[in-house]
PDB file of N, CA and C in Angstrom:
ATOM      1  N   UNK A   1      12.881  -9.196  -5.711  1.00  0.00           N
ATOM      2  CA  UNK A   1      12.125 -10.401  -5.409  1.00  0.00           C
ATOM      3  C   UNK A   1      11.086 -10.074  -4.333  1.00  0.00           C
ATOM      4  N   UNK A   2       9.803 -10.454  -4.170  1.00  0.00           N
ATOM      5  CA  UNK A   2       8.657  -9.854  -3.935  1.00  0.00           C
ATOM      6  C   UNK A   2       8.766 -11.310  -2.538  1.00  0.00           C
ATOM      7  N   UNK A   3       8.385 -10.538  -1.141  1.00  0.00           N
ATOM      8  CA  UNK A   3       8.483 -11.237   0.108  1.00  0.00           C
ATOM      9  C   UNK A   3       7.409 -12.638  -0.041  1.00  0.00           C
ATOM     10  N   UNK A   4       8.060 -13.273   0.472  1.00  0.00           N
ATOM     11  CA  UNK A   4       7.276 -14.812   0.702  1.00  0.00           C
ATOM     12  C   UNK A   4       6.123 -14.360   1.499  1.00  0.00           C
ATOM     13  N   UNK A   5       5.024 -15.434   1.448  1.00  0.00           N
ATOM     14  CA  UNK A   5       3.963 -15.142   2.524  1.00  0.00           C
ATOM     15  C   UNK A   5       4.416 -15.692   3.893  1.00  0.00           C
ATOM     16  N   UNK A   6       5.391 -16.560   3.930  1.00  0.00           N
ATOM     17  CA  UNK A   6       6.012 -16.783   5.373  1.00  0.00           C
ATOM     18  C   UNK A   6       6.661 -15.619   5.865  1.00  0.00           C
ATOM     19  N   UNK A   7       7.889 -14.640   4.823  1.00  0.00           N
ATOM     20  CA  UNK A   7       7.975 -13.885   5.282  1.00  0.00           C
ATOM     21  C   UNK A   7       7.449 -12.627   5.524  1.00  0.00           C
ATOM     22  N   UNK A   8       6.099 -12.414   4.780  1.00  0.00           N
ATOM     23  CA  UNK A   8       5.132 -11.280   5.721  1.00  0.00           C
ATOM     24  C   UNK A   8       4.590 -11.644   7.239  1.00  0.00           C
ATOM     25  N   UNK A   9       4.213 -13.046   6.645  1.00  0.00           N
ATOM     26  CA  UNK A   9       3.751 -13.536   8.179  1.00  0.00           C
ATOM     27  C   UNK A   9       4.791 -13.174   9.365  1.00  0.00           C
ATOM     28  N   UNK A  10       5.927 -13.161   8.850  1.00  0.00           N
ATOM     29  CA  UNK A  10       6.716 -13.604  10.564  1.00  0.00           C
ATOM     30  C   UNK A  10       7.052 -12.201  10.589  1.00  0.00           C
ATOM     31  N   UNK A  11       7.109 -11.440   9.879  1.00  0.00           N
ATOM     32  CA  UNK A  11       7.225  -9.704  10.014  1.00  0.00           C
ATOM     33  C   UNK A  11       6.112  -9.465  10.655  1.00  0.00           C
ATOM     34  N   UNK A  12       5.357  -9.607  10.056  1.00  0.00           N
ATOM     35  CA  UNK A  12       3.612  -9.462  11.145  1.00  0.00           C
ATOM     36  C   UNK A  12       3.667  -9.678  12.588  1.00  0.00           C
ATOM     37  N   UNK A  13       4.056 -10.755  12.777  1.00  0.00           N
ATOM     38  CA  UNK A  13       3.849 -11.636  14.123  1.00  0.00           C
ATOM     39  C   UNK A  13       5.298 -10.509  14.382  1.00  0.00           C
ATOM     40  N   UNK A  14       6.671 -10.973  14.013  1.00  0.00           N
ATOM     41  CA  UNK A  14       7.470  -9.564  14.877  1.00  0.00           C
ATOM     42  C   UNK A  14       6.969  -8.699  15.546  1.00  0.00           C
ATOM     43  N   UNK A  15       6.313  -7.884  14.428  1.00  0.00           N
ATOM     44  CA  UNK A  15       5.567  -6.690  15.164  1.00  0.00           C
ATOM     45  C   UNK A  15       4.664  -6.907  15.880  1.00  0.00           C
ATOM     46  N   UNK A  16       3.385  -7.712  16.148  1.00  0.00           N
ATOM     47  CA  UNK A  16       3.081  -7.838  16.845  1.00  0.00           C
ATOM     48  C   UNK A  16       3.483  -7.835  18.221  1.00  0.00           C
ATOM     49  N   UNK A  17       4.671  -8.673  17.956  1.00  0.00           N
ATOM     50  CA  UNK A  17       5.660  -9.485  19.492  1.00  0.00           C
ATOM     51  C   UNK A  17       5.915  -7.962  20.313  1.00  0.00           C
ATOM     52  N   UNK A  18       6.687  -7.217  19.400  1.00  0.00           N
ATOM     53  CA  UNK A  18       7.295  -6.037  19.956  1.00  0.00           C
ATOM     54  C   UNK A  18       6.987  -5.409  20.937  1.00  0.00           C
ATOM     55  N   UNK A  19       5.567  -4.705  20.765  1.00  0.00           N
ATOM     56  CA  UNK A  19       5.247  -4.162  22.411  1.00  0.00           C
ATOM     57  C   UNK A  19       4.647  -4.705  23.149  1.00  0.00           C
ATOM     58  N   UNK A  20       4.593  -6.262  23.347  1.00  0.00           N
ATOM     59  CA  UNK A  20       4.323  -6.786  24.410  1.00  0.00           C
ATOM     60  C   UNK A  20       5.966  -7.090  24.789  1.00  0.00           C
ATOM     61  N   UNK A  21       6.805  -7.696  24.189  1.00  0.00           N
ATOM     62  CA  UNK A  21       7.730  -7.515  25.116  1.00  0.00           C
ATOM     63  C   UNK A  21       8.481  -6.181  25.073  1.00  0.00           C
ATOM     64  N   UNK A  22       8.141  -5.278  24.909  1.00  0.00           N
ATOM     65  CA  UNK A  22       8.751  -3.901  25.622  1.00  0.00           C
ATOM     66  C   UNK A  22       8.056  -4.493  26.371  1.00  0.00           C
ATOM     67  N   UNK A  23       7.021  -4.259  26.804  1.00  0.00           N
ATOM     68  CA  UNK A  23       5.796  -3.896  28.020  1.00  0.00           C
ATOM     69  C   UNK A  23       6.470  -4.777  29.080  1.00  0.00           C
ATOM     70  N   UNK A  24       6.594  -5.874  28.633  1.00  0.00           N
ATOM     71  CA  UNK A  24       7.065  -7.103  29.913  1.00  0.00           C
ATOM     72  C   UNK A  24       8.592  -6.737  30.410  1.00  0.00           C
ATOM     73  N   UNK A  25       9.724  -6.005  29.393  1.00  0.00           N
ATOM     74  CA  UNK A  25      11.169  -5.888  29.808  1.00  0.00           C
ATOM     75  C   UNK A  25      10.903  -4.928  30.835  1.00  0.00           C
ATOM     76  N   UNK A  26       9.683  -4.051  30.828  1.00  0.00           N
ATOM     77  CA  UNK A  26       9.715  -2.774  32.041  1.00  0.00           C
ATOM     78  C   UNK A  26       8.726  -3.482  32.888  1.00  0.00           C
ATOM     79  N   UNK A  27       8.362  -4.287  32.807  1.00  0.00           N
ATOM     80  CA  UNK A  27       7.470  -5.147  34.203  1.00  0.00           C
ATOM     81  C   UNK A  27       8.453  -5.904  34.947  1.00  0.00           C
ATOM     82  N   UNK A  28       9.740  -6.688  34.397  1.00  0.00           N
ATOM     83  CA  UNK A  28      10.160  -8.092  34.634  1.00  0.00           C
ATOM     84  C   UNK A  28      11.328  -7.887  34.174  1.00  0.00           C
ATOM     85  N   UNK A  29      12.627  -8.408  34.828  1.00  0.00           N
ATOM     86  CA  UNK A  29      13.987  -8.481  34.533  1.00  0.00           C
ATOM     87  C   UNK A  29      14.064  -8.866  33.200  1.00  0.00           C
ATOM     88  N   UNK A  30      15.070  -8.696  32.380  1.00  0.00           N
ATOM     89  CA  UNK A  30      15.330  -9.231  31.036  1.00  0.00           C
ATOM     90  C   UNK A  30      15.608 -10.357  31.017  1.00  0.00           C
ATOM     91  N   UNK A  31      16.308 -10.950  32.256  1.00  0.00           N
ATOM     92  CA  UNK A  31      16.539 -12.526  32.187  1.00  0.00           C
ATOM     93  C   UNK A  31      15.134 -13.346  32.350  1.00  0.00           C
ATOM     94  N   UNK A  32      14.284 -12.603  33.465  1.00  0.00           N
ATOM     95  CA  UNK A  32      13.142 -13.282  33.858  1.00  0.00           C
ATOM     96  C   UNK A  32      12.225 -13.318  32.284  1.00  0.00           C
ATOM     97  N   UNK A  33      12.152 -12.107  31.586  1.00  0.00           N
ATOM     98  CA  UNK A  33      11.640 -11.944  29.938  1.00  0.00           C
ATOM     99  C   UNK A  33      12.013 -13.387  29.234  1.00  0.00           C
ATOM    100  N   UNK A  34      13.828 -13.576  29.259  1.00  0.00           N
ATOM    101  CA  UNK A  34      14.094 -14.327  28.479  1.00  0.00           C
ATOM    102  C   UNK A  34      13.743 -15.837  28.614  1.00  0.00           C
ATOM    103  N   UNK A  35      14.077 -15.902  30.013  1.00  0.00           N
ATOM    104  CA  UNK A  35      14.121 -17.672  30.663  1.00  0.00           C
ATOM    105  C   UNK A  35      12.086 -17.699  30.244  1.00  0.00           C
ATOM    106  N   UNK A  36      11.638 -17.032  30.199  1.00  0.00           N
ATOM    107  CA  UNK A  36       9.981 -17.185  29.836  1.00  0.00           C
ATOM    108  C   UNK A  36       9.648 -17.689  28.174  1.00  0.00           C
ATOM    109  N   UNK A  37      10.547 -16.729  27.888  1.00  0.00           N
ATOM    110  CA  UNK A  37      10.214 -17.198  26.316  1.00  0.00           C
ATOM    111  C   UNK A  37      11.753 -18.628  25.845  1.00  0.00           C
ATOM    112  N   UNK A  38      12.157 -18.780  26.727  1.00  0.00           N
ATOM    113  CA  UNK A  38      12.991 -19.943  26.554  1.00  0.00           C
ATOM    114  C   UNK A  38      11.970 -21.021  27.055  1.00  0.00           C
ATOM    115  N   UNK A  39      11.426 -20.866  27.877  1.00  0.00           N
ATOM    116  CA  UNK A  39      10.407 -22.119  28.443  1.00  0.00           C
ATOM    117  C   UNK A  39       9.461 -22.303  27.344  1.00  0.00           C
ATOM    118  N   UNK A  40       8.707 -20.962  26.901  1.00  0.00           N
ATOM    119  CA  UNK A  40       7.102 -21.267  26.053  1.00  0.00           C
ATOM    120  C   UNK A  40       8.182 -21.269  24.563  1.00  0.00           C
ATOM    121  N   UNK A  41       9.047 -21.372  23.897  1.00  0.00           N
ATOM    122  CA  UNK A  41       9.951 -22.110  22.888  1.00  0.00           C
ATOM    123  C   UNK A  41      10.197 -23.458  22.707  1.00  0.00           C
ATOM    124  N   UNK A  42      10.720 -23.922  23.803  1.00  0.00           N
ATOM    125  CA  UNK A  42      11.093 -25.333  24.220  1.00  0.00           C
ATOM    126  C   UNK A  42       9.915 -26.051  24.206  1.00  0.00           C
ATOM    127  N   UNK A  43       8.950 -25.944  25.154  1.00  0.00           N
ATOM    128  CA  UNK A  43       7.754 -26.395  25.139  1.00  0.00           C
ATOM    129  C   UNK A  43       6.786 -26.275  24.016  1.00  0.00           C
ATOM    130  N   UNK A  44       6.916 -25.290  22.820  1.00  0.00           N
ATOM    131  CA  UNK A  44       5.976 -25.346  21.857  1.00  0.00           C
ATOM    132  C   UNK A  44       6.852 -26.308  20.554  1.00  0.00           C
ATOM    133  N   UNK A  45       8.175 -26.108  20.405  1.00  0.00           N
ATOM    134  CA  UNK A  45       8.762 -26.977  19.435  1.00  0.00           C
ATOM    135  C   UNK A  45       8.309 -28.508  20.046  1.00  0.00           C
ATOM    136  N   UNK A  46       8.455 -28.761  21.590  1.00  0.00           N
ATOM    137  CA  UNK A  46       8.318 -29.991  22.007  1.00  0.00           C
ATOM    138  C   UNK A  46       6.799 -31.126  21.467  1.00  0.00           C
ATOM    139  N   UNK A  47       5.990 -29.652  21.822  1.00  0.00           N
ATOM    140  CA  UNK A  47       4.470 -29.983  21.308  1.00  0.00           C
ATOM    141  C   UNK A  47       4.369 -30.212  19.329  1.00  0.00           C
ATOM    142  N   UNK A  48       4.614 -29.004  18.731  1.00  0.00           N
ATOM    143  CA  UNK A  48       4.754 -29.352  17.414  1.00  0.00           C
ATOM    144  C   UNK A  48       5.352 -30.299  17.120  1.00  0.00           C
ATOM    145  N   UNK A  49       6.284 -31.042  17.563  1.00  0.00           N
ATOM    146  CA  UNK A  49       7.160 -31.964  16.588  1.00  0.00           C
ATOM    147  C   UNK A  49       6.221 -33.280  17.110  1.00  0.00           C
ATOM    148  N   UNK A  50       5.864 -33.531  18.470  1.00  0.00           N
ATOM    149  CA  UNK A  50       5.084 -34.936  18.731  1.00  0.00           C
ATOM    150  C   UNK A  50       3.888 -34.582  18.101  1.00  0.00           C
ATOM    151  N   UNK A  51       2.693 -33.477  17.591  1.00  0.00           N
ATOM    152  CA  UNK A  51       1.843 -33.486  17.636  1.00  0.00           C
ATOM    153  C   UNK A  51       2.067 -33.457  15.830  1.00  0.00           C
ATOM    154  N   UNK A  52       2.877 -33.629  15.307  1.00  0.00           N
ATOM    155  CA  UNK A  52       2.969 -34.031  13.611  1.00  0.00           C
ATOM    156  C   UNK A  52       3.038 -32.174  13.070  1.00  0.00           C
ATOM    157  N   UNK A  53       3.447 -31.358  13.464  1.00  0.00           N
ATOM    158  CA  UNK A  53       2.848 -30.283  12.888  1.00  0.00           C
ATOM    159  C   UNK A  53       4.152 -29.533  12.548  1.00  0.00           C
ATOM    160  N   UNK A  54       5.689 -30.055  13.160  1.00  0.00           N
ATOM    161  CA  UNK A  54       6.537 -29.606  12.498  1.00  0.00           C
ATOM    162  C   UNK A  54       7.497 -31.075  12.482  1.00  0.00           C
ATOM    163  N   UNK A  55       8.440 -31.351  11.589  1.00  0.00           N
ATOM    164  CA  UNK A  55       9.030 -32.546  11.344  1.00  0.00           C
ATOM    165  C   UNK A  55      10.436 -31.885  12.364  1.00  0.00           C
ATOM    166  N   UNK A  56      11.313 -33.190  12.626  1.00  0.00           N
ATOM    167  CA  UNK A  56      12.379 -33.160  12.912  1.00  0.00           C
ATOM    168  C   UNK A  56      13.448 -31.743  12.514  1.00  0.00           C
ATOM    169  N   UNK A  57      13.166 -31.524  11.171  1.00  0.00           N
ATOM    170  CA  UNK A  57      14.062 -31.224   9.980  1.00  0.00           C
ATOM    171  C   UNK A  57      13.847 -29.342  10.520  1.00  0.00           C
ATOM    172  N   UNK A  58      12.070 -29.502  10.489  1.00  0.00           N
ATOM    173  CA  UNK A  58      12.185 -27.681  10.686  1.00  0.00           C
ATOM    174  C   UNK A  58      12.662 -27.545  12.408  1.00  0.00           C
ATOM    175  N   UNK A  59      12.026 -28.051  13.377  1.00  0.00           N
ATOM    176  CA  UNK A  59      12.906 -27.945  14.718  1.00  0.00           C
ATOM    177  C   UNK A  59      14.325 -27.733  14.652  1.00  0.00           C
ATOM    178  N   UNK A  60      15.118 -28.099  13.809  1.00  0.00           N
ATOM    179  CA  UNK A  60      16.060 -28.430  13.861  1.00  0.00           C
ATOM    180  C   UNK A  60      16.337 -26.613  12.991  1.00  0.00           C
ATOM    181  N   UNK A  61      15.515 -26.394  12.180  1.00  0.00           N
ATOM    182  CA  UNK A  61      15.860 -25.054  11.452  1.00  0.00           C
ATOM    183  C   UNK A  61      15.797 -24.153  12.267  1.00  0.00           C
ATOM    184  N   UNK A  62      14.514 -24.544  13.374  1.00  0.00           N
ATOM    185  CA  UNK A  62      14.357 -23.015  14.342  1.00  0.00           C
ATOM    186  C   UNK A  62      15.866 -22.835  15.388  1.00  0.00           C
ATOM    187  N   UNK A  63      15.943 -24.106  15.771  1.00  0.00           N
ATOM    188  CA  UNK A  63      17.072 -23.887  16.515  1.00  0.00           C
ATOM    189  C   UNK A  63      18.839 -23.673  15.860  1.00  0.00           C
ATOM    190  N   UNK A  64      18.632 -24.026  14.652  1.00  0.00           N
ATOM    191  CA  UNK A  64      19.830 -23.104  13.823  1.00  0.00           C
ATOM    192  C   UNK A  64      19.522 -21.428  13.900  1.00  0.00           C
ATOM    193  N   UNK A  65      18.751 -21.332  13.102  1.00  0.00           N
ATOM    194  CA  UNK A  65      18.114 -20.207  13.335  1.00  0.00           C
ATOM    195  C   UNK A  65      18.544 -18.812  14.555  1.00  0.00           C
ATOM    196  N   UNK A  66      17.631 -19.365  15.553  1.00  0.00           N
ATOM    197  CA  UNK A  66      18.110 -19.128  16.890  1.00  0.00           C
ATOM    198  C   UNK A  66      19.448 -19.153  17.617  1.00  0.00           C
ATOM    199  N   UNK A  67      20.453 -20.099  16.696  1.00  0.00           N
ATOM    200  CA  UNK A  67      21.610 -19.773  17.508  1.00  0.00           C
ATOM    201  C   UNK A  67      22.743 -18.958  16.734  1.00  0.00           C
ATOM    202  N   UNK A  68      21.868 -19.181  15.329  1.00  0.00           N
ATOM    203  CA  UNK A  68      22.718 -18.075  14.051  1.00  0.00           C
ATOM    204  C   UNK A  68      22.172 -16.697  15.425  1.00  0.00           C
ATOM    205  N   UNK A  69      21.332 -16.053  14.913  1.00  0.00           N
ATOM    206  CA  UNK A  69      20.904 -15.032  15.741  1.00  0.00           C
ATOM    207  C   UNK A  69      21.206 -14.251  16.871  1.00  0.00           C
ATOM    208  N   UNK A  70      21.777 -15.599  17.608  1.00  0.00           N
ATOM    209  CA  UNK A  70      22.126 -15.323  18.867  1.00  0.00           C
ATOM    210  C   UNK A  70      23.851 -15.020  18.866  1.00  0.00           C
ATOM    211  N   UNK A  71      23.798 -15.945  17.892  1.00  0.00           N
ATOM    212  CA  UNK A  71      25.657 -15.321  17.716  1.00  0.00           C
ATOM    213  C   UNK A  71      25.708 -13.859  17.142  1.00  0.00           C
ATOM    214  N   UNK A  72      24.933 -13.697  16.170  1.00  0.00           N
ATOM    215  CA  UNK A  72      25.102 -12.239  16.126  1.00  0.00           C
ATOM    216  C   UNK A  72      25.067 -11.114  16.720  1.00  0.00           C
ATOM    217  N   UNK A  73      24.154 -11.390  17.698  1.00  0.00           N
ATOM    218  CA  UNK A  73      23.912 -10.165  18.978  1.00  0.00           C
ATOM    219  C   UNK A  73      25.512 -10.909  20.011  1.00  0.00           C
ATOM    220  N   UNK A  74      25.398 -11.939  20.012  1.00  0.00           N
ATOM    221  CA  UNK A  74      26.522 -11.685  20.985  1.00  0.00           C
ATOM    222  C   UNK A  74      27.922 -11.074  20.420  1.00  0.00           C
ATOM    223  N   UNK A  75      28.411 -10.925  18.902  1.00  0.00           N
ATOM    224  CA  UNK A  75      29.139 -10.574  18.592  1.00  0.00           C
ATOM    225  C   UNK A  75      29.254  -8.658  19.179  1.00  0.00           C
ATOM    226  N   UNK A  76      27.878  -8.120  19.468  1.00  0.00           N
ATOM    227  CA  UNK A  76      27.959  -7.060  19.226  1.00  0.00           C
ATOM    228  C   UNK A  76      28.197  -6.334  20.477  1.00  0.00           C
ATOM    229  N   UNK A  77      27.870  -7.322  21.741  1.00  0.00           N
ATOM    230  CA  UNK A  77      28.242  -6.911  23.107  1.00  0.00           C
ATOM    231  C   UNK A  77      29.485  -6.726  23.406  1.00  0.00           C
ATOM    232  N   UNK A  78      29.986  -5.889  24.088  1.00  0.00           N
ATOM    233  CA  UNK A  78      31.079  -5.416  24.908  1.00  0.00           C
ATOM    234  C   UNK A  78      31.389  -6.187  25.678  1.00  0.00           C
ATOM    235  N   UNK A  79      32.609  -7.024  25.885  1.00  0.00           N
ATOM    236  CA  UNK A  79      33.057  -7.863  26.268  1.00  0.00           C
ATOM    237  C   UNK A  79      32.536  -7.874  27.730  1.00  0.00           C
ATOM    238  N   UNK A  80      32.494  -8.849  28.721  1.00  0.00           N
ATOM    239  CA  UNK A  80      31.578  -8.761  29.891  1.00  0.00           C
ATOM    240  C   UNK A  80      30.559  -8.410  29.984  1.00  0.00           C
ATOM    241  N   UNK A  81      29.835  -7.820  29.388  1.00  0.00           N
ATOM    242  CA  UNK A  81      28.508  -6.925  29.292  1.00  0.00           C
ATOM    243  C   UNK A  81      27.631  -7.670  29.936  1.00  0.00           C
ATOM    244  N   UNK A  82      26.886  -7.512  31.188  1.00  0.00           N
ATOM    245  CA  UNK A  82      25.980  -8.114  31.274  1.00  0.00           C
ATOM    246  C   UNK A  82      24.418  -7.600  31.481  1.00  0.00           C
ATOM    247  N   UNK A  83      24.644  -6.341  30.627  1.00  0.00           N
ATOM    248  CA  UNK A  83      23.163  -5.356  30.477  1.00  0.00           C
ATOM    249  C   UNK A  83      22.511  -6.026  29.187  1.00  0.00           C
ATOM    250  N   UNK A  84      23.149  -6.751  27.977  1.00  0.00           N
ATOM    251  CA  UNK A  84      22.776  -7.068  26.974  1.00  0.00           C
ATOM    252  C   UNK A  84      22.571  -5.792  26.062  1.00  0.00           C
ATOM    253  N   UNK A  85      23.038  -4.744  26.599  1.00  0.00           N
ATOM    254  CA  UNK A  85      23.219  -3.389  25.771  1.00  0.00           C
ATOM    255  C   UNK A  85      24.067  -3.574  24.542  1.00  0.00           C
ATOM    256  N   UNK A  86      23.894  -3.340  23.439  1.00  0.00           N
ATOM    257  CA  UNK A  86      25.151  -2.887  22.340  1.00  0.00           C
ATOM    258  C   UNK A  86      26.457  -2.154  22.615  1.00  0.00           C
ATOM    259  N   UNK A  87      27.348  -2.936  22.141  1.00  0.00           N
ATOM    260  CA  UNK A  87      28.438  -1.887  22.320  1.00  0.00           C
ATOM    261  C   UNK A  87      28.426  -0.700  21.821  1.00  0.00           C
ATOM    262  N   UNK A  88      28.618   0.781  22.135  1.00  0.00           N
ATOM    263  CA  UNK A  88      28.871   1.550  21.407  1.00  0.00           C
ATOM    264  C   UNK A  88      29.905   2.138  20.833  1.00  0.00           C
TER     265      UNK A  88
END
C-alpha cells in the first residue's frame, strides 16, 4: 500500500524536526527541550481548534496519539531512569 500524502508529509516535517532538536538537546536540558515543545503543542492545538482549523475530534487524535507514543517509550526505560536513555 503506497504512503498517504499525510503520511509523506509528517515523515518530511520528522525529518525536518530532527536536527533542530538534536541541536537544541546539546544547547538545553532535555526537560527544558521538552517542557518547550509541551508549551508550543498545547498552545498550537489551543489556537487550531478555536481558530476552526482542527475540530474537537482531531485534537483529541493528537493527544491519543501522543500518549499511545509516550507509553511506548516509557515501556522501554529502565525502571527509575531518569536520563530518558533506553534500557539496554
Amino acid at each position: 500500500m503506497a504512503p498517504s500524502r499525510y503520511s509523506k508529509s509528517l515523515r518530511a516535517c520528522s525529518e525536518e524536526l530532527t536536527p533542530l532538536l538534536a541541536r537544541l538537546m546539546r544547547q538545553h536540558s532535555a526537560l527544558t527541550v521538552l517542557a518547550a515543545l509541551t508549551e508550543h503543542l498545547s498552545g498550537a492545538l489551543v489556537y487550531c481548534r478555536s481558530a476552526g482549523i482542527m475540530t474537537n475530534e482531531d485534537v483529541r487524535a493528537v493527544l491519543t496519539r501522543l500518549r499511545h507514543q509516550s507509553s511506548l517509550t516509557r515501556l522501554h526505560l529502565a525502571p527509575g531512569a531518569s536520563n530518558g536513555r533506553p534500557d539496554r
